[in-house]
Protein backbone atom coordinates (compact mmCIF):
# COMPACT_ATOMS: atom_id res chain seq x y z
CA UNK A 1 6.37 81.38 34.48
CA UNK A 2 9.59 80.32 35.58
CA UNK A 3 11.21 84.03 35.72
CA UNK A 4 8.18 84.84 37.58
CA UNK A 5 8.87 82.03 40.02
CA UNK A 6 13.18 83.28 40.15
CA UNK A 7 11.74 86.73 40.68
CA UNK A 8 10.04 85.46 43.47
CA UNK A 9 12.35 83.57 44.87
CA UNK A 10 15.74 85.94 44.27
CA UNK A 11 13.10 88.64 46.08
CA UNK A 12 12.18 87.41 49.06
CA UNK A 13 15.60 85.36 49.68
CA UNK A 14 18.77 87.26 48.52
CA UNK A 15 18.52 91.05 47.72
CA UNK A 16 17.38 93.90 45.67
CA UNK A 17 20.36 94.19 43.66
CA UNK A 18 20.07 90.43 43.04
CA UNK A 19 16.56 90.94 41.50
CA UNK A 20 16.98 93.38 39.34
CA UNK A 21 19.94 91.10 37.55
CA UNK A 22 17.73 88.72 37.05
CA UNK A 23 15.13 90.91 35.27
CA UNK A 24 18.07 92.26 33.64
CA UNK A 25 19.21 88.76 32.02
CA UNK A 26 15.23 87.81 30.99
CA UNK A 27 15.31 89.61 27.65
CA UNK A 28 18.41 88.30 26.47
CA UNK A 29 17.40 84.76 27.91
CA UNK A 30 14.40 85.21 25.43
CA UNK A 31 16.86 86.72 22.47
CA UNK A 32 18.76 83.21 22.78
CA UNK A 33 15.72 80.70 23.08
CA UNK A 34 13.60 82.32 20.04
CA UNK A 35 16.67 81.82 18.00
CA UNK A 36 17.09 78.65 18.83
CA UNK A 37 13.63 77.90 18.02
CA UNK A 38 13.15 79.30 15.20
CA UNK A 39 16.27 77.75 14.05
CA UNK A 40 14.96 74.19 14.85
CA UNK A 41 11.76 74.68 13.35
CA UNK A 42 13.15 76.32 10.41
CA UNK A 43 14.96 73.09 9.84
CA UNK A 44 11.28 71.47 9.78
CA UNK A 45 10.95 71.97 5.80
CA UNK A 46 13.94 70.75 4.97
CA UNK A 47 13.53 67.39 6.92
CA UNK A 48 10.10 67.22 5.37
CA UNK A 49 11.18 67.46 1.99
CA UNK A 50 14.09 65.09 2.58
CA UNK A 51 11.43 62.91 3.97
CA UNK A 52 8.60 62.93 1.25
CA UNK A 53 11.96 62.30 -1.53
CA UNK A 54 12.79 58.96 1.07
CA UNK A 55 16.33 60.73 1.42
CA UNK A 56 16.77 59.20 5.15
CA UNK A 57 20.94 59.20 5.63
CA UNK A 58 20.03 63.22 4.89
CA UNK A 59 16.98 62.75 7.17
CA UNK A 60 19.29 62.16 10.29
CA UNK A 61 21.75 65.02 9.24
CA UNK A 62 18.75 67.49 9.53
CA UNK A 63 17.70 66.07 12.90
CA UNK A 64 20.90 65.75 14.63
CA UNK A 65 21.65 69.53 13.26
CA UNK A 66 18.67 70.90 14.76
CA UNK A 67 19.71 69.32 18.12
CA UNK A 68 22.84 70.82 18.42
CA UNK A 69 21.59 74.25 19.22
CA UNK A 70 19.30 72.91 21.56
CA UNK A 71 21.89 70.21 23.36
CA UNK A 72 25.03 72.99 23.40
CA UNK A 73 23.05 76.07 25.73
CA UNK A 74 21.84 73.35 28.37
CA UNK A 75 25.27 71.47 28.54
């Protein structure tokens, strides 16, 4: 929805050239955020099994790793 919406906008507002850059950018966009993803929930087992052996210090490492690749792209 929301390269829909910067295809709309970028369209109508700026140029042709600038339009097809940002269809241009959308699969790689997608390359980066499924990694990231699957990355984070990956990390789901892991914190799960830490969590049923009540391993919390090791609890919080798994979290605050599976943030980092979320927190670093959108800085």
């Amino acid at each position: 929805m929301v390269q829909f919406c910067h295809s709309i906008i970028v369209g109508r507002f700026v140029s042709s050239d600038a339009l097809g850059s940002v269809g241009a950018t959308y699969s790689l966009n997608f390359l980066i955020i499924g990694f990231v993803q699957g990355f984070c929930v990956g990390l789901g087992i892991p914190i799960a099994q830490r969590f049923g052996a009540h391993d919390h210090p090791n609890i919080q490492r798994y979290f605050y790793n599976a943030i980092y690749p979320y927190a670093l792209p959108s800085a």
